[in-house]
Protein backbone atom coordinates (compact mmCIF):
# COMPACT_ATOMS: atom_id res chain seq x y z
CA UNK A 1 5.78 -27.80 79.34
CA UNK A 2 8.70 -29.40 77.70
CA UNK A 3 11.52 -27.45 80.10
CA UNK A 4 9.37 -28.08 83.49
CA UNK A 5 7.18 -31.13 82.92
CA UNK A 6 8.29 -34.87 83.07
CA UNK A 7 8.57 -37.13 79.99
CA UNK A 8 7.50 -40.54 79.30
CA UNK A 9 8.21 -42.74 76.82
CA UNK A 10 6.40 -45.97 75.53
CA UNK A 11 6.84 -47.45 72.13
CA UNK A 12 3.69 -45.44 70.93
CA UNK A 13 4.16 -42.58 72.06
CA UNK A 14 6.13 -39.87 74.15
CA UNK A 15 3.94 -37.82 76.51
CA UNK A 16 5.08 -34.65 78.51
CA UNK A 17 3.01 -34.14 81.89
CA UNK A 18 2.65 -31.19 84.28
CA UNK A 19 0.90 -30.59 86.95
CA UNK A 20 -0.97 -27.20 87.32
CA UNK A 21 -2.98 -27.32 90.55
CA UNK A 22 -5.16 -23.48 89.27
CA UNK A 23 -6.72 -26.18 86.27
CA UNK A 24 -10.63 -26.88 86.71
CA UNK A 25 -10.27 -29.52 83.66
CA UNK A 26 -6.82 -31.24 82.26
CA UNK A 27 -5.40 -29.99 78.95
CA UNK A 28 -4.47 -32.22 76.20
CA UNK A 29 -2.21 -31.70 73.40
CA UNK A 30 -1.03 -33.43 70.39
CA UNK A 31 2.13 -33.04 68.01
CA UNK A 32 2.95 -35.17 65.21
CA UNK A 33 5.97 -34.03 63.25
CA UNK A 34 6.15 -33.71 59.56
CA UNK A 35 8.86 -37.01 59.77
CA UNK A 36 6.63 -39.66 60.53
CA UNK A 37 4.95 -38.79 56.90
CA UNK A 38 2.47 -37.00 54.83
CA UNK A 39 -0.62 -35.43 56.28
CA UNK A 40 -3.06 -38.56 55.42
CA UNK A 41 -0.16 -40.56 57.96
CA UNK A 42 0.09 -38.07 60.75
CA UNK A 43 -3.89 -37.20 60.66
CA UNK A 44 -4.53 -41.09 61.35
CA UNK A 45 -1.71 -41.18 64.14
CA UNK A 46 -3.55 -38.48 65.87
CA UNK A 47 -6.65 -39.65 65.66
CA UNK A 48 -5.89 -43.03 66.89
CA UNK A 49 -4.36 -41.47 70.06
CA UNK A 50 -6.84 -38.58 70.63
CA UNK A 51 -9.11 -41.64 71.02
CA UNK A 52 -7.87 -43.63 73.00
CA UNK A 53 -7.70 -40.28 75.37
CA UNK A 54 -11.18 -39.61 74.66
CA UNK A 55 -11.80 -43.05 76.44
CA UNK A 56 -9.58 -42.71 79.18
CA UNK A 57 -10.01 -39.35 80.03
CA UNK A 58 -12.35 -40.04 83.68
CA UNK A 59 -9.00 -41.86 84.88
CA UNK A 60 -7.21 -38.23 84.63
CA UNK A 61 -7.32 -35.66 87.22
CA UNK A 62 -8.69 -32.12 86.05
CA UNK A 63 -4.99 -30.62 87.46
CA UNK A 64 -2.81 -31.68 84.60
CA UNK A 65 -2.08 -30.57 81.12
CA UNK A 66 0.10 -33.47 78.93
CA UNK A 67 1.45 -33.16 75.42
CA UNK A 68 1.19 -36.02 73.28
CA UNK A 69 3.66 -36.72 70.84
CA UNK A 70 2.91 -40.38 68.53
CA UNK A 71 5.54 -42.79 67.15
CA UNK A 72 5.48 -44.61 64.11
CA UNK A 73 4.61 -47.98 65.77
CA UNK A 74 1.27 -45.91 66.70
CA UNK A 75 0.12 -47.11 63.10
CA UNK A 76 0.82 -51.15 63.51
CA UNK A 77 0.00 -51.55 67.33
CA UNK A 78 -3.44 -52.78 68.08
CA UNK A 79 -6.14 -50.00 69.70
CA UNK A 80 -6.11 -52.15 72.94
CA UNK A 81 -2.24 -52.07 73.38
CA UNK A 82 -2.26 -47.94 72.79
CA UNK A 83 -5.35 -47.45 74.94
CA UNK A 84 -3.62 -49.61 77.79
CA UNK A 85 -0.40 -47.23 77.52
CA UNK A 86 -2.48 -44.25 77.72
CA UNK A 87 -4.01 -45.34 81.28
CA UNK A 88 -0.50 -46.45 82.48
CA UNK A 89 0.48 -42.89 82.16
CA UNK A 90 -2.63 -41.79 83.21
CA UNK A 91 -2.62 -43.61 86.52
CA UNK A 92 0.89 -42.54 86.76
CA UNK A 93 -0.16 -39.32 86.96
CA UNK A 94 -2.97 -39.83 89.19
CA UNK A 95 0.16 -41.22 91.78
CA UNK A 96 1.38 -38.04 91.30
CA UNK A 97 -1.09 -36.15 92.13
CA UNK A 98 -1.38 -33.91 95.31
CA UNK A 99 -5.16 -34.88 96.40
CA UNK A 100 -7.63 -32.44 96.26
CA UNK A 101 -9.30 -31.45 99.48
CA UNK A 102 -12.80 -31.18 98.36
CA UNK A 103 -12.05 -35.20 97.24
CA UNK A 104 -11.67 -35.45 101.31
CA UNK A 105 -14.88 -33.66 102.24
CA UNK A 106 -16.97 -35.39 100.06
CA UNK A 107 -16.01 -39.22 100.45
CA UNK A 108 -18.01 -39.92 103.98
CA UNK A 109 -16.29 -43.42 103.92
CA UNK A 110 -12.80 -41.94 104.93
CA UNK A 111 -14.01 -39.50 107.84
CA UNK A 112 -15.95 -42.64 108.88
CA UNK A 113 -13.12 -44.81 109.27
CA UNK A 114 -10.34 -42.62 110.55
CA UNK A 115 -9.92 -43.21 114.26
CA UNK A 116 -10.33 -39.67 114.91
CA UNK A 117 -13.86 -40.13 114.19
């Protein structure tokens, strides 16, 4: 994940991504290191961001697995500001995406419209 995936930083948090294209549902993970404080500090840091995944999640396609790993300012941002980062990177990783082809088959609109048709 770290050696092949892509990194991006905010002030709350750096996040590794990868695609893996063989994934029915996208993997999350979470790391908080033992330096941004005790267990009480580092158990509210994740929390904070494993929810504002939670509520982002349907923006994510099912192909990608991302690591999370918080920053101090995690604590003193508002829930708003961290839950907005966490869709930036999530819609920057639905850019990224390759798009399924059973997304094609099913969305009638687009066969409609394409001048094939």
């Amino acid at each position: 994940m770290y050696d092949n995936g892509t990194r991006h930083t905010c002030p709350y948090f750096a996040a590794f991504y990868l695609v893996q294209p063989s994934s029915e549902n996208p993997h999350i993970g979470f790391t908080t290191p033992r330096a941004l404080g005790k267990a009480v500090v580092r158990n509210r840091l994740r929390r904070r961001v494993r929810e504002a995944v939670r509520l982002e999640l349907a923006n994510l396609n099912p192909q990608w697995s991302i690591v999370f790993n918080p920053r101090r300012k995690t604590l003193e941002c508002s829930f708003d500001e961290l839950r907005a980062e966490v869709l930036r990177l999530f819609l920057r990783c639905t850019k990224a995406s390759p798009t399924p082809p059973q997304q094609l088959a099913q969305d009638p609109q687009s066969v409609a419209s394409s001048p094939d048709a």
